[in-house]
N, C-alpha and C. Protein backbone atom coordinates (compact mmCIF):
# COMPACT_ATOMS: atom_id res chain seq x y z
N UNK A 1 0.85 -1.19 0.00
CA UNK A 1 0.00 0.00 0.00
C UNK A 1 0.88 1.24 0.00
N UNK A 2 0.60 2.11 -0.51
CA UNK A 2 1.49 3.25 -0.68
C UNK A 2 0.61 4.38 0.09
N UNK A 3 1.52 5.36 -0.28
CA UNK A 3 1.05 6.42 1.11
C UNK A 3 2.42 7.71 1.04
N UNK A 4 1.70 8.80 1.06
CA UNK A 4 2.76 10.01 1.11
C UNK A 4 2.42 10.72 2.42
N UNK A 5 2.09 9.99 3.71
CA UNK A 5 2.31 10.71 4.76
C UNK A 5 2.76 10.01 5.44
N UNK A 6 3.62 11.08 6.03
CA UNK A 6 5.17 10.73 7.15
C UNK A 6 4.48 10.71 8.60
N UNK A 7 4.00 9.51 8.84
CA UNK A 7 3.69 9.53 10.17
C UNK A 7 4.40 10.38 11.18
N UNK A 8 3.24 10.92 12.39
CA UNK A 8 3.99 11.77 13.18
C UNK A 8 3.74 11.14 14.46
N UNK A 9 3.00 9.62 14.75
CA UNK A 9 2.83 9.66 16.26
C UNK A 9 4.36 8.59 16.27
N UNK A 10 5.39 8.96 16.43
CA UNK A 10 6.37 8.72 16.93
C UNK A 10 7.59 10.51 17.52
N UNK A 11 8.08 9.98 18.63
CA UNK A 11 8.24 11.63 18.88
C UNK A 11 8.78 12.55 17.69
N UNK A 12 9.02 13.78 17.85
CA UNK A 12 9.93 14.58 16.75
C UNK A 12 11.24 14.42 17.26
N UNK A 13 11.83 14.04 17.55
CA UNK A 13 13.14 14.07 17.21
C UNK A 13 13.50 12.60 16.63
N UNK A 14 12.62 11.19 17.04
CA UNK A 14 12.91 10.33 16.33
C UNK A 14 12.94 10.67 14.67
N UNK A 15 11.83 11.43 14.10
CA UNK A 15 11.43 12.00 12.78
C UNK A 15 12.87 12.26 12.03
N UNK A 16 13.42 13.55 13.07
CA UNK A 16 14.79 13.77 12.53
C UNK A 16 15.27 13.32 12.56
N UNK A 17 15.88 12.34 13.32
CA UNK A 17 17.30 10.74 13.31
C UNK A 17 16.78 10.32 11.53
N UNK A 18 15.75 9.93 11.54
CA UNK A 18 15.24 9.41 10.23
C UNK A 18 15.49 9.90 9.29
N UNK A 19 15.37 11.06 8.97
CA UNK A 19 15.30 12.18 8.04
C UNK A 19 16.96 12.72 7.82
N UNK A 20 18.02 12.23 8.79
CA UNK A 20 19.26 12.47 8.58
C UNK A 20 19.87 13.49 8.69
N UNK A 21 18.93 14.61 9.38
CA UNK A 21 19.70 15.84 9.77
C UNK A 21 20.43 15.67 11.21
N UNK A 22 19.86 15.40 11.89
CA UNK A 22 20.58 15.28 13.14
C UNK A 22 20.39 14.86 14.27
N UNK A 23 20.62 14.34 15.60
CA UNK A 23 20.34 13.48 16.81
C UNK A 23 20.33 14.51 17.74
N UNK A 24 18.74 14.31 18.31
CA UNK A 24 18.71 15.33 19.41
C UNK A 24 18.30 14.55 20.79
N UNK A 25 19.00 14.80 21.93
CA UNK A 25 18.72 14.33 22.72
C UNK A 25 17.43 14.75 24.00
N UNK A 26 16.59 15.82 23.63
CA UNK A 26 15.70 16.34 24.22
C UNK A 26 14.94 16.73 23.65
N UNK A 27 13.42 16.90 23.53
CA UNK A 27 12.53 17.44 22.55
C UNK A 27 12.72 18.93 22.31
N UNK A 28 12.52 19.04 20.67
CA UNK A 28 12.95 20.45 20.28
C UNK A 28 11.91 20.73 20.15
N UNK A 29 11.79 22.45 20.07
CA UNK A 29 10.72 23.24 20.10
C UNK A 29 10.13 23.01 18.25
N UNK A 30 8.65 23.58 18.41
CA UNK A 30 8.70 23.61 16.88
C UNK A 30 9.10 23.86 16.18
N UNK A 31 10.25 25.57 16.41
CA UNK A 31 10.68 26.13 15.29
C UNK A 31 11.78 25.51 15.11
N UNK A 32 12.22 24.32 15.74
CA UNK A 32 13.66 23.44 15.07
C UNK A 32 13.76 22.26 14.02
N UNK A 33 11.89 21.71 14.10
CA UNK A 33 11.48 20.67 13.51
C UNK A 33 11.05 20.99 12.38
N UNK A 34 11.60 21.85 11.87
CA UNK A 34 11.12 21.93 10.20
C UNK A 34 12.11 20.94 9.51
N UNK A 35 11.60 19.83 8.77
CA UNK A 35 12.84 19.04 8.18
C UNK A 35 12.25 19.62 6.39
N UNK A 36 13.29 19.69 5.91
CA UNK A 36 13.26 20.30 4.66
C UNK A 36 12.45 19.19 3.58
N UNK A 37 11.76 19.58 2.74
CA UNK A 37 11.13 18.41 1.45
C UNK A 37 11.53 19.09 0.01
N UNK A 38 11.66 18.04 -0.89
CA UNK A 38 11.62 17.82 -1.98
C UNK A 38 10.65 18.91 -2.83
N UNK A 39 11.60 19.50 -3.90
CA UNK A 39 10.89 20.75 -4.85
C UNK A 39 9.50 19.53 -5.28
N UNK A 40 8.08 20.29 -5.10
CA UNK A 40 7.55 19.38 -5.65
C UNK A 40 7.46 19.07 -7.57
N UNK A 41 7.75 19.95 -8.21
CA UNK A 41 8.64 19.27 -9.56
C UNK A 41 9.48 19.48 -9.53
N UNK A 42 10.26 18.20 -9.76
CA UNK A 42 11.95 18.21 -10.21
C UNK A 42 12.21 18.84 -10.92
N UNK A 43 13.60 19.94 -10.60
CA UNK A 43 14.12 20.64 -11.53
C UNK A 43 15.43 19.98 -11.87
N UNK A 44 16.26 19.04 -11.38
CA UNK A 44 17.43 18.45 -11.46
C UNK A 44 16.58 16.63 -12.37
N UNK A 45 18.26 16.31 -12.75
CA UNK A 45 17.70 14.83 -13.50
C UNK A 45 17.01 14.40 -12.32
N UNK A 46 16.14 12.80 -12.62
CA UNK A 46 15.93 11.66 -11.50
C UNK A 46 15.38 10.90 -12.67
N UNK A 47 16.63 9.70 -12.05
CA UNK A 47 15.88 8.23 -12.94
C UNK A 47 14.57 7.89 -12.05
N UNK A 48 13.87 7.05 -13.10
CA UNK A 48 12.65 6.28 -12.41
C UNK A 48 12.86 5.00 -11.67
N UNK A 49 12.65 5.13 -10.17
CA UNK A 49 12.87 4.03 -9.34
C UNK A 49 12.01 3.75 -8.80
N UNK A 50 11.92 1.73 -9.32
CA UNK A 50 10.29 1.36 -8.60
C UNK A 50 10.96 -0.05 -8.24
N UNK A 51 10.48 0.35 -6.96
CA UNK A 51 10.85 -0.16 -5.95
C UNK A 51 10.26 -1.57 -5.47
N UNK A 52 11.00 -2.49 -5.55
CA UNK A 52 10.32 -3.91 -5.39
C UNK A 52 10.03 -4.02 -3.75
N UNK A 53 9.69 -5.33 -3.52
CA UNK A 53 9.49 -5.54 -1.83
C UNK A 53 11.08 -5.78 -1.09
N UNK A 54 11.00 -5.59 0.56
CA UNK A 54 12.19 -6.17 1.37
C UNK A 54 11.35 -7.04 1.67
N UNK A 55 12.54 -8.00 2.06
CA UNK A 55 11.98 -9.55 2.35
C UNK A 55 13.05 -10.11 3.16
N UNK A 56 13.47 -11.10 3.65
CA UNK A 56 14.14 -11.64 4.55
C UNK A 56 14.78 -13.31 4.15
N UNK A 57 16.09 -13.74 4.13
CA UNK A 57 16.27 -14.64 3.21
C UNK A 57 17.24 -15.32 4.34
N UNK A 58 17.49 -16.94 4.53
CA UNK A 58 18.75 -17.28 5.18
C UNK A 58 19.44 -17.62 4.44
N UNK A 59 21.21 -17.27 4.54
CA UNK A 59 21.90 -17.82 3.68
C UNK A 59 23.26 -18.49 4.10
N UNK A 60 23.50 -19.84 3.72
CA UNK A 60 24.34 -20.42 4.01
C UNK A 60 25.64 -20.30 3.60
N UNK A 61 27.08 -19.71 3.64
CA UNK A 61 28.31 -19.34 3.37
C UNK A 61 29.07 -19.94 4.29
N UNK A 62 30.47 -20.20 3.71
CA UNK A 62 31.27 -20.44 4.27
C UNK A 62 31.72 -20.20 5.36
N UNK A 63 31.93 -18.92 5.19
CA UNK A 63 32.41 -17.52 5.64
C UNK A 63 31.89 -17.41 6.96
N UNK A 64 30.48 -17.42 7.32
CA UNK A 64 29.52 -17.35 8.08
C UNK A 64 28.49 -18.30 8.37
N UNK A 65 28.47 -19.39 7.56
CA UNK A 65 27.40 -20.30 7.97
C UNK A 65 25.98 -19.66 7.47
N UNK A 66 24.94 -20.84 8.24
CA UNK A 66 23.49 -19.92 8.03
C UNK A 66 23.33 -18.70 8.50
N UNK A 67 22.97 -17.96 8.25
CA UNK A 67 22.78 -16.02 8.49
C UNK A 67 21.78 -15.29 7.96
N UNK A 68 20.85 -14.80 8.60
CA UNK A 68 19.37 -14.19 8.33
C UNK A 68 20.40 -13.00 7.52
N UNK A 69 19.77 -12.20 6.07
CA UNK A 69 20.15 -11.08 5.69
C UNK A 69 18.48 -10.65 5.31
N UNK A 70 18.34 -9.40 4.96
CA UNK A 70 16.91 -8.58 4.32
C UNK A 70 17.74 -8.32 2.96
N UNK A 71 17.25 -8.41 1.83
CA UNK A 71 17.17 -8.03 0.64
C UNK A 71 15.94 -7.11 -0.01
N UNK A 72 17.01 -6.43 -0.95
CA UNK A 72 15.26 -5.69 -1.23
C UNK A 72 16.21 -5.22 -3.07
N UNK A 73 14.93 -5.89 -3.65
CA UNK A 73 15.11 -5.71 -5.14
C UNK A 73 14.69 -4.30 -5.74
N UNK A 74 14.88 -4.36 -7.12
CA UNK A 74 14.57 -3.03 -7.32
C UNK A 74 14.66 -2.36 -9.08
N UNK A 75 14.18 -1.78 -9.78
CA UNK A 75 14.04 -1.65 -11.22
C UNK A 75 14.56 -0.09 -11.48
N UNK A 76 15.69 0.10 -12.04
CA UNK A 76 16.03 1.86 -12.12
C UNK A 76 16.09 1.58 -13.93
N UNK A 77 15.29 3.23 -14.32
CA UNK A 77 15.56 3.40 -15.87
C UNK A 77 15.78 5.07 -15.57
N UNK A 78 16.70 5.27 -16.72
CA UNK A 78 17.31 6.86 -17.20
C UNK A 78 16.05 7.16 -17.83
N UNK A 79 15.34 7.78 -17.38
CA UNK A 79 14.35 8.75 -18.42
C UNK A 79 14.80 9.97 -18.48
N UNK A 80 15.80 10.38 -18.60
CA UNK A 80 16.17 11.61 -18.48
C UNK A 80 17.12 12.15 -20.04
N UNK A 81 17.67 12.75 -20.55
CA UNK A 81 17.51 13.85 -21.96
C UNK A 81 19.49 13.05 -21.81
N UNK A 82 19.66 12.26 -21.46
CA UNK A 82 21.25 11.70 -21.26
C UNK A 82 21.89 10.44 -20.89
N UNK A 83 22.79 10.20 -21.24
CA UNK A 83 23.44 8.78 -20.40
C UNK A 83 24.10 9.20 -19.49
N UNK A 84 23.74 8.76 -17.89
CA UNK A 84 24.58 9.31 -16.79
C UNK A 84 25.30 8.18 -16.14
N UNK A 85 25.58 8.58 -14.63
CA UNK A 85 26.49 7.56 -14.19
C UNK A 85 25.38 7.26 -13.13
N UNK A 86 25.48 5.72 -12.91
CA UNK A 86 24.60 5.44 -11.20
C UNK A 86 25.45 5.42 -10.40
N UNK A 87 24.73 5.94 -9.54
CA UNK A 87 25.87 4.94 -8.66
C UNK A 87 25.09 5.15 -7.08
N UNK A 88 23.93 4.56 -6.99
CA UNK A 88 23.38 4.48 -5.51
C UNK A 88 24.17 3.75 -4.30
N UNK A 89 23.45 4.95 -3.20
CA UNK A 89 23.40 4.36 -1.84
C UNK A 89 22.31 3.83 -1.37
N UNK A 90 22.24 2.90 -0.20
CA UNK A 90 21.25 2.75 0.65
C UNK A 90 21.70 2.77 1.77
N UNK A 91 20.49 2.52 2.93
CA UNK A 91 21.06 2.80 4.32
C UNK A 91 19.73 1.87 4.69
N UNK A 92 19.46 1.41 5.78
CA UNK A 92 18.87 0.36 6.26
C UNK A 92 18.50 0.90 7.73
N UNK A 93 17.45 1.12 8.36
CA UNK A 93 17.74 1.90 9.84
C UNK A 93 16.01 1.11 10.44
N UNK A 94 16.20 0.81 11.59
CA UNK A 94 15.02 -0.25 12.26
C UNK A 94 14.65 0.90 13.69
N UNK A 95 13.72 1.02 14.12
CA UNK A 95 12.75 2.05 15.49
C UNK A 95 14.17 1.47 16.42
N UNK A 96 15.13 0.90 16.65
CA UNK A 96 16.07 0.65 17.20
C UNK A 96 17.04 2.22 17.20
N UNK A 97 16.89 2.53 16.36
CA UNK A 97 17.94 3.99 16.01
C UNK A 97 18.68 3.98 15.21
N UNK A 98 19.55 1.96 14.92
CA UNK A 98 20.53 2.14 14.45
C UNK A 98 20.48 1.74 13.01
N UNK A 99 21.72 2.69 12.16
CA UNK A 99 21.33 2.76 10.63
C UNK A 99 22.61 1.97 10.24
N UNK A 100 22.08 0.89 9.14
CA UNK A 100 23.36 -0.11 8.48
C UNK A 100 23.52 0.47 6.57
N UNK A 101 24.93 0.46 6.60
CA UNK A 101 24.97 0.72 5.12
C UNK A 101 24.52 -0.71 4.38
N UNK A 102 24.34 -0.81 3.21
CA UNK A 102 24.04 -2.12 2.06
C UNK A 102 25.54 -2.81 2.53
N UNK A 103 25.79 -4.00 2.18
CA UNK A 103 26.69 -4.41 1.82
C UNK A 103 27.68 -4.61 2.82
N UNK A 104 27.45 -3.84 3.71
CA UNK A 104 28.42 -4.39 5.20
C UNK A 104 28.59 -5.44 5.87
N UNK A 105 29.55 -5.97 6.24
CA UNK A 105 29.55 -7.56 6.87
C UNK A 105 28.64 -8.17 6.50
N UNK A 106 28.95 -8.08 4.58
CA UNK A 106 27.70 -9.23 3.77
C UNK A 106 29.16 -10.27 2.91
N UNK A 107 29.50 -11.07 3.24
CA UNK A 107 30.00 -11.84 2.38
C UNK A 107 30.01 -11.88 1.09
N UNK A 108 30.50 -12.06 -0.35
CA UNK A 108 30.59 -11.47 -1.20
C UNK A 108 29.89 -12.10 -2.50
N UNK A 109 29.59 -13.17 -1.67
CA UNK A 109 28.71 -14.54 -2.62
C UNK A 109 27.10 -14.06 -2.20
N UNK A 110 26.84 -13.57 -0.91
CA UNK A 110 25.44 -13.44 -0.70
C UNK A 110 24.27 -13.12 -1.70
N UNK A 111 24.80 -12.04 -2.13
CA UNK A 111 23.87 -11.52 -3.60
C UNK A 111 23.45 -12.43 -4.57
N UNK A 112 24.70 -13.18 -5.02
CA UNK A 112 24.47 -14.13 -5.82
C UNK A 112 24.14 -15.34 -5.95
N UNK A 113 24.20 -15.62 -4.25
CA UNK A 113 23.24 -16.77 -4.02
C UNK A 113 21.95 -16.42 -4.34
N UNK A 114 21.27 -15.50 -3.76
CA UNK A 114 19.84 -14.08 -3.26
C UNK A 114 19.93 -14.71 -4.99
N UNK A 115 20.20 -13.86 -6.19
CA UNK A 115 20.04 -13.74 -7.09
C UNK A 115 20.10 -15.24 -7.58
N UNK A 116 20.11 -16.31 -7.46
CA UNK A 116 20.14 -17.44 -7.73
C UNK A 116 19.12 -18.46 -7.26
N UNK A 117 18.59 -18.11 -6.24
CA UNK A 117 17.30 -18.46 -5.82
C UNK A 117 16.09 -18.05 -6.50
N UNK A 118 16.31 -16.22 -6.31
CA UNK A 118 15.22 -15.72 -7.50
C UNK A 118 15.10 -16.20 -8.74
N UNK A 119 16.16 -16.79 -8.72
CA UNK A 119 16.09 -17.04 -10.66
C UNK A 119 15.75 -15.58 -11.74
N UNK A 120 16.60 -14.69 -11.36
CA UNK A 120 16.36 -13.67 -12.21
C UNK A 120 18.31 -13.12 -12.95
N UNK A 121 18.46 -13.97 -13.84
CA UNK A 121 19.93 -13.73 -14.23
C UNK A 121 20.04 -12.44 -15.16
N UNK A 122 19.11 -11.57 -14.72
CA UNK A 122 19.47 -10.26 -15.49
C UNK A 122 19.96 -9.26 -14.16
N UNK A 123 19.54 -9.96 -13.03
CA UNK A 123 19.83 -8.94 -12.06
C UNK A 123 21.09 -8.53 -11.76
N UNK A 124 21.23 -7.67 -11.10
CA UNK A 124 22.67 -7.49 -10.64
C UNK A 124 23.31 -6.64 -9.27
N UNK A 125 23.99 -7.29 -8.71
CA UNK A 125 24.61 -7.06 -7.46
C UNK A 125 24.86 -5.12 -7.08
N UNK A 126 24.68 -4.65 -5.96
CA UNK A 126 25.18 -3.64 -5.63
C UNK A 126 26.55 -2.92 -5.99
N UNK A 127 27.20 -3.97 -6.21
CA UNK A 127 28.78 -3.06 -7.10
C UNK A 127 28.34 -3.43 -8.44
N UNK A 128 28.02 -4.50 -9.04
CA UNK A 128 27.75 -4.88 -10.45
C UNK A 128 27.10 -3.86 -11.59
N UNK A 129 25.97 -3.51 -10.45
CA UNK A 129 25.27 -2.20 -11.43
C UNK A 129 25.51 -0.90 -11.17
N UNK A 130 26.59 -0.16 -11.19
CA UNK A 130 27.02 0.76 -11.12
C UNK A 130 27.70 0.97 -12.41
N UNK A 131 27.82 2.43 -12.63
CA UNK A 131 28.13 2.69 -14.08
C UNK A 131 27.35 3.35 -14.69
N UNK A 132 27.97 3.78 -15.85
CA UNK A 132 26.94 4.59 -16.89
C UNK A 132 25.56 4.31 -17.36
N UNK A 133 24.79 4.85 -16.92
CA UNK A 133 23.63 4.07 -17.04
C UNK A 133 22.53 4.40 -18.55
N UNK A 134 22.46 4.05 -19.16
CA UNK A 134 22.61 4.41 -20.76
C UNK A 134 20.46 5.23 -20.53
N UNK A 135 20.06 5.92 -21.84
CA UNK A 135 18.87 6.10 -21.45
C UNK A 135 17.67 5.49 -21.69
N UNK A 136 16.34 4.97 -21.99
CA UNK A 136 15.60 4.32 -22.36
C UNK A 136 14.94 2.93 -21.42
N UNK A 137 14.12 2.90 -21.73
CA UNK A 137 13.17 1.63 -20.79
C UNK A 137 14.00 0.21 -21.29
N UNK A 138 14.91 0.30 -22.45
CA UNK A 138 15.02 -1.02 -22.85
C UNK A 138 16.49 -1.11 -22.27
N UNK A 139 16.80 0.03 -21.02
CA UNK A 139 18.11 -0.22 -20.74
C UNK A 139 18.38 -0.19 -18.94
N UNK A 140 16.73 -0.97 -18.53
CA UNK A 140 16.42 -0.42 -17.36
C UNK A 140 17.45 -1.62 -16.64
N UNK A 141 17.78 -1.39 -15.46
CA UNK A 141 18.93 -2.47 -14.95
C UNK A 141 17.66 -2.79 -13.44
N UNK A 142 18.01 -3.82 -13.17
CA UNK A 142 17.45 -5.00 -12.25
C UNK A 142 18.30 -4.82 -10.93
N UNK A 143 18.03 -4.57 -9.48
CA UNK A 143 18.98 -4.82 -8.66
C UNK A 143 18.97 -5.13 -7.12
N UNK A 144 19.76 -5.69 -6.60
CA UNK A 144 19.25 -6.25 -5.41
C UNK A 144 20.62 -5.75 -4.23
N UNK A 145 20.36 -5.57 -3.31
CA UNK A 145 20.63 -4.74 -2.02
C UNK A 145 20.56 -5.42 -0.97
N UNK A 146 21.59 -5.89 0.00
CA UNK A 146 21.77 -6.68 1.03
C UNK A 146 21.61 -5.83 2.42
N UNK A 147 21.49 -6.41 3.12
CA UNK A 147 22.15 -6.38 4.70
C UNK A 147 21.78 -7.14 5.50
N UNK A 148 22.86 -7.81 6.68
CA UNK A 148 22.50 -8.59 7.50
C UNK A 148 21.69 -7.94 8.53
N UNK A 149 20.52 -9.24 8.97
CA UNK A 149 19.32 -8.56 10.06
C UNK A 149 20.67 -8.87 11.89
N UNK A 150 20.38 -7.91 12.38
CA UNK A 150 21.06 -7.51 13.56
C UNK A 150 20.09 -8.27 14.55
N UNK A 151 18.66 -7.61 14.70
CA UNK A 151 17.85 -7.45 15.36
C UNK A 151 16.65 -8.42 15.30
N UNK A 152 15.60 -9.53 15.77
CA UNK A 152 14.50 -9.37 15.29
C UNK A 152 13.37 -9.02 16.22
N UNK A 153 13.45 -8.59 17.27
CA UNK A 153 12.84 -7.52 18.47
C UNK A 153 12.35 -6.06 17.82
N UNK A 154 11.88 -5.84 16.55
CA UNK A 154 11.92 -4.80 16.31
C UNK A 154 9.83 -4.24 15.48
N UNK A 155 10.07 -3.57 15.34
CA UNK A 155 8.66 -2.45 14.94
C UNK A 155 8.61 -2.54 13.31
N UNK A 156 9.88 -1.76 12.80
CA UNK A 156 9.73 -1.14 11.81
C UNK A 156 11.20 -1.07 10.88
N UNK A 157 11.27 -0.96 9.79
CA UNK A 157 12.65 -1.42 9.07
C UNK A 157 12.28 -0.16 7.73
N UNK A 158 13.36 0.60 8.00
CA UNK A 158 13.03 1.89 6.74
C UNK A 158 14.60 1.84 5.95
N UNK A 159 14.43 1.68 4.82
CA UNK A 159 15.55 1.88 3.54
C UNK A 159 15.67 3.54 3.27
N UNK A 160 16.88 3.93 2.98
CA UNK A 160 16.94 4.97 2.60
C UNK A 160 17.72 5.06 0.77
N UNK A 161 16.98 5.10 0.01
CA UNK A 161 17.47 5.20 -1.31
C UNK A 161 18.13 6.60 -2.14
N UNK A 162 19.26 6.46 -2.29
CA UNK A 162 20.22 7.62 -2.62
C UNK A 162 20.68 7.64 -3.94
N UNK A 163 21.18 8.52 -4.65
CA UNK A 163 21.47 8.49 -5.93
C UNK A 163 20.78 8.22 -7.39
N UNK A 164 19.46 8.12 -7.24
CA UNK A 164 18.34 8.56 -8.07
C UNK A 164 18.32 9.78 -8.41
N UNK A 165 18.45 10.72 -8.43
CA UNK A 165 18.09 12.10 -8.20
C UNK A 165 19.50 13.39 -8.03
N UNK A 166 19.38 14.33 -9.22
CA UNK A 166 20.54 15.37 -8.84
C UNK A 166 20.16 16.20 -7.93
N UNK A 167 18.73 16.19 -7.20
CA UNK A 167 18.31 17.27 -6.05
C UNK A 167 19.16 17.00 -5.03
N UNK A 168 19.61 18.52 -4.83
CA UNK A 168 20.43 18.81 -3.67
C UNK A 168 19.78 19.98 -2.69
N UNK A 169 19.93 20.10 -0.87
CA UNK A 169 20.05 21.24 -0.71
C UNK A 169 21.43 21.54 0.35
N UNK A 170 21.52 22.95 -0.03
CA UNK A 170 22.76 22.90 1.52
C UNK A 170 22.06 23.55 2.27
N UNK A 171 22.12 23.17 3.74
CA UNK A 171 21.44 23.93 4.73
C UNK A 171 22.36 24.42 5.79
N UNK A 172 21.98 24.88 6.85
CA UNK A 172 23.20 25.11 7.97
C UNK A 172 22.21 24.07 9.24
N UNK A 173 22.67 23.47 9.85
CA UNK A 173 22.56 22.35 10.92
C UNK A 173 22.00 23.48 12.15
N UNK A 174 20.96 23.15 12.63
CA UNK A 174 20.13 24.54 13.91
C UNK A 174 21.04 23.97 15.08
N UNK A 175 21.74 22.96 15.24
CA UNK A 175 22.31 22.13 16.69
C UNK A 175 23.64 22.76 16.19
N UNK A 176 24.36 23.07 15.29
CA UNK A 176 25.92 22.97 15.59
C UNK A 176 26.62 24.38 14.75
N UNK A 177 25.44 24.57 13.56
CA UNK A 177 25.83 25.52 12.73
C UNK A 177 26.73 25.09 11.89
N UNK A 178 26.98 23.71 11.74
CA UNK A 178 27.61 22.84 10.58
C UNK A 178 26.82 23.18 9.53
N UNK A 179 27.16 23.63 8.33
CA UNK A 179 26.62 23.42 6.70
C UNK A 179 26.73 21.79 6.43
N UNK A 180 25.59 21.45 5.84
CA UNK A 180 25.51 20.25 5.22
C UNK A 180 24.94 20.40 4.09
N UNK A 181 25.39 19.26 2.91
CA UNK A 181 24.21 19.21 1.70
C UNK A 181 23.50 17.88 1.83
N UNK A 182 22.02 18.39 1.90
CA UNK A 182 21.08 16.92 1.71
C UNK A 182 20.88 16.95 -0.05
N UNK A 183 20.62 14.90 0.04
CA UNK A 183 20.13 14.83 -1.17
C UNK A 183 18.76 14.17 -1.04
N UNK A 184 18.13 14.38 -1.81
CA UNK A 184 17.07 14.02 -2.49
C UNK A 184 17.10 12.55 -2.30
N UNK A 185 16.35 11.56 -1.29
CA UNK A 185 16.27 10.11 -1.24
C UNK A 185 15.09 9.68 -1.32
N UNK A 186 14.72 8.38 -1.66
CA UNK A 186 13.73 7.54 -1.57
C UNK A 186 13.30 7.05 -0.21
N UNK A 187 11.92 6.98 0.62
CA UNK A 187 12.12 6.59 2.03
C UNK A 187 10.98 5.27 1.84
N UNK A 188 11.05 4.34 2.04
CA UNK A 188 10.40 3.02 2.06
C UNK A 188 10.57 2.75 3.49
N UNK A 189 9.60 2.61 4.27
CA UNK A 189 8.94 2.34 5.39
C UNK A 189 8.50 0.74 5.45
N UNK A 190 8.64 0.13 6.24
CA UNK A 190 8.04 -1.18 6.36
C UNK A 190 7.50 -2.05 7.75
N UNK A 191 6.49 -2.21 7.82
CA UNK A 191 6.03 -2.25 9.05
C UNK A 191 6.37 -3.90 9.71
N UNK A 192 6.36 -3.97 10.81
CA UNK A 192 6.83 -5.75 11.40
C UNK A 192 5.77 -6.20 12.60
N UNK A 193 5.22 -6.80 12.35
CA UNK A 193 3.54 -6.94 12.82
C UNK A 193 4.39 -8.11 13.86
N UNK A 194 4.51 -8.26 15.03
CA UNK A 194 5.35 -9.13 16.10
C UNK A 194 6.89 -9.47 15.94
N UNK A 195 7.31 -10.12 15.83
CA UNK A 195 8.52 -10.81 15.81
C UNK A 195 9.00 -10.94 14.12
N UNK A 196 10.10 -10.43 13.91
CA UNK A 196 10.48 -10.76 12.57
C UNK A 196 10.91 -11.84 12.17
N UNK A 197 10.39 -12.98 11.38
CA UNK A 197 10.78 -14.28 10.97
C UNK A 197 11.41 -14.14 9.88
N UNK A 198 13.19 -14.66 10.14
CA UNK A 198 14.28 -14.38 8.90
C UNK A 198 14.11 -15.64 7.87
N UNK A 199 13.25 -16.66 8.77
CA UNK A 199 13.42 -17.33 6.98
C UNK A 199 12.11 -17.79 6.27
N UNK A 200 11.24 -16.57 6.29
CA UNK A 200 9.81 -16.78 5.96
C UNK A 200 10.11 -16.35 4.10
N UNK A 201 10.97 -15.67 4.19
CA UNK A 201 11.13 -14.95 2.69
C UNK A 201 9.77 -14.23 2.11
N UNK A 202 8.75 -13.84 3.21
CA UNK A 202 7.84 -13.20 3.28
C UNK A 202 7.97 -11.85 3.12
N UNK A 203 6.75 -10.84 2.01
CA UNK A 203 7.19 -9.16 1.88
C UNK A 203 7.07 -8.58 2.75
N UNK A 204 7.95 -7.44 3.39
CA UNK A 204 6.98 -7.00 4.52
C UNK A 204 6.02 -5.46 4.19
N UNK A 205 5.52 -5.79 5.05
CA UNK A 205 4.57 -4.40 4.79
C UNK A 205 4.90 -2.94 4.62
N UNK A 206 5.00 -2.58 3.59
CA UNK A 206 5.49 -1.06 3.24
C UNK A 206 4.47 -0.28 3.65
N UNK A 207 4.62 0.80 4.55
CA UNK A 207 3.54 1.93 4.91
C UNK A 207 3.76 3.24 4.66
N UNK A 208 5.12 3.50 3.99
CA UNK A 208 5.73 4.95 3.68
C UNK A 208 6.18 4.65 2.43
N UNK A 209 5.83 5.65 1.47
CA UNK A 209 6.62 5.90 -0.03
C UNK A 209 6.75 6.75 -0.21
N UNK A 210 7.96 7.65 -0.41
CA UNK A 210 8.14 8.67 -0.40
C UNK A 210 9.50 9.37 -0.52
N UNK A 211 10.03 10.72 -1.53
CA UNK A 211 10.92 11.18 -1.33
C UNK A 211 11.11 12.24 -0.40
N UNK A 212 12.41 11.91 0.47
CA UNK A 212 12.91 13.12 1.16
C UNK A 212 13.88 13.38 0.91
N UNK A 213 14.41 15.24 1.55
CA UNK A 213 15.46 15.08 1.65
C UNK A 213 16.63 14.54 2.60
N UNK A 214 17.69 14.11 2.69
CA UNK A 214 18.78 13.54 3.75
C UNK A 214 20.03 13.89 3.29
């Protein structure tokens, strides 16, 4: 189910941990909780990214043995007036607080096991599809995104999708007076109805779609 509102009954400062501006340790007044959004038409490129389900997979390696990871697939095309370069991030972050990059303490076969189960040999790994990404629907690339599950005590599991998009802003930080530039990300929300079961390979429930900035 899709949905363009950013739930608010969780406090405001959790909002901001999320949103990637900054960690506050006491509730801020209103005038600090403005988190910045997305021009509503793009004036910078953005490929079209549609976004498959996260799901939860065990995988057996050497390296590590059996090991719960979340995968989450995914379809990017250049509709844009050029051939550019991809080259996405993700970030992985659970009502726990804590945020995992893709690909961290993932063994290097994982993907391609993931991708070998699916049976989808057009897909391609997080370093694999990087590169010039040519323009047209008939040059859309297939791709899949790891990380090992830490936790399964948890609420909620949100992806943060990066590098779609040339939207930028620079702001100045209200806690430190640090300048930062946010970009323009994808926020996929996913909800965990009791206990997370790592080898159900079940979708989980998406309740947020939406770009922000981070």
């Amino acid at each position: 189910m899709r949905t363009n509102l950013f739930r608010l009954a969780r406090p405001l400062t959790l909002v901001l941990v999320l949103s990637g501006l900054f960690v506050a340790s006491a509730p801020l007044t209103p005038e600090a909780i403005a988190v910045p959004q997305p021009k509503p038409v793009p004036t910078r490129w953005e490929f079209r990214l549609e976004a498959g389900p996260l799901r939860t997979m065990v995988v057996d390696t050497e390296e590590s043995g059996p090991t719960p990871y979340y995968y989450f697939t995914y379809e990017v095309t250049n509709t844009t007036d050029q051939d550019r370069p991809f080259a996405p991030a993700f970030d992985l972050s659970t009502d726990l607080g804590v945020v995992y990059r893709s690909g961290e303490n993932v063994p290097a076969d994982v993907p391609e096991k993931i991708i070998g189960r699916l049976k989808e040999p057009l897909m391609q790994s997080e370093i694999d599809i990087q590169g010039i990404l040519p323009q047209g629907k008939e040059n859309a690339r297939l791709g899949v995104v790891v990380w090992p599950v830490k936790d399964i005590q948890i609420d909620e599991v949100t992806i943060y999708a990066a590098g779609f998009s040339g939207e930028t802003l620079r702001i100045t930080r209200p806690d430190n007076g640090e300048e930062v530039v946010l970009r323009k990300t994808m926020m996929l929300r996913h909800a965990v109805p009791g206990e997370l079961v790592v080898d159900s390979d079940k979708e989980l429930e998406r309740t947020v779609d939406q770009w922000i900035m981070r």
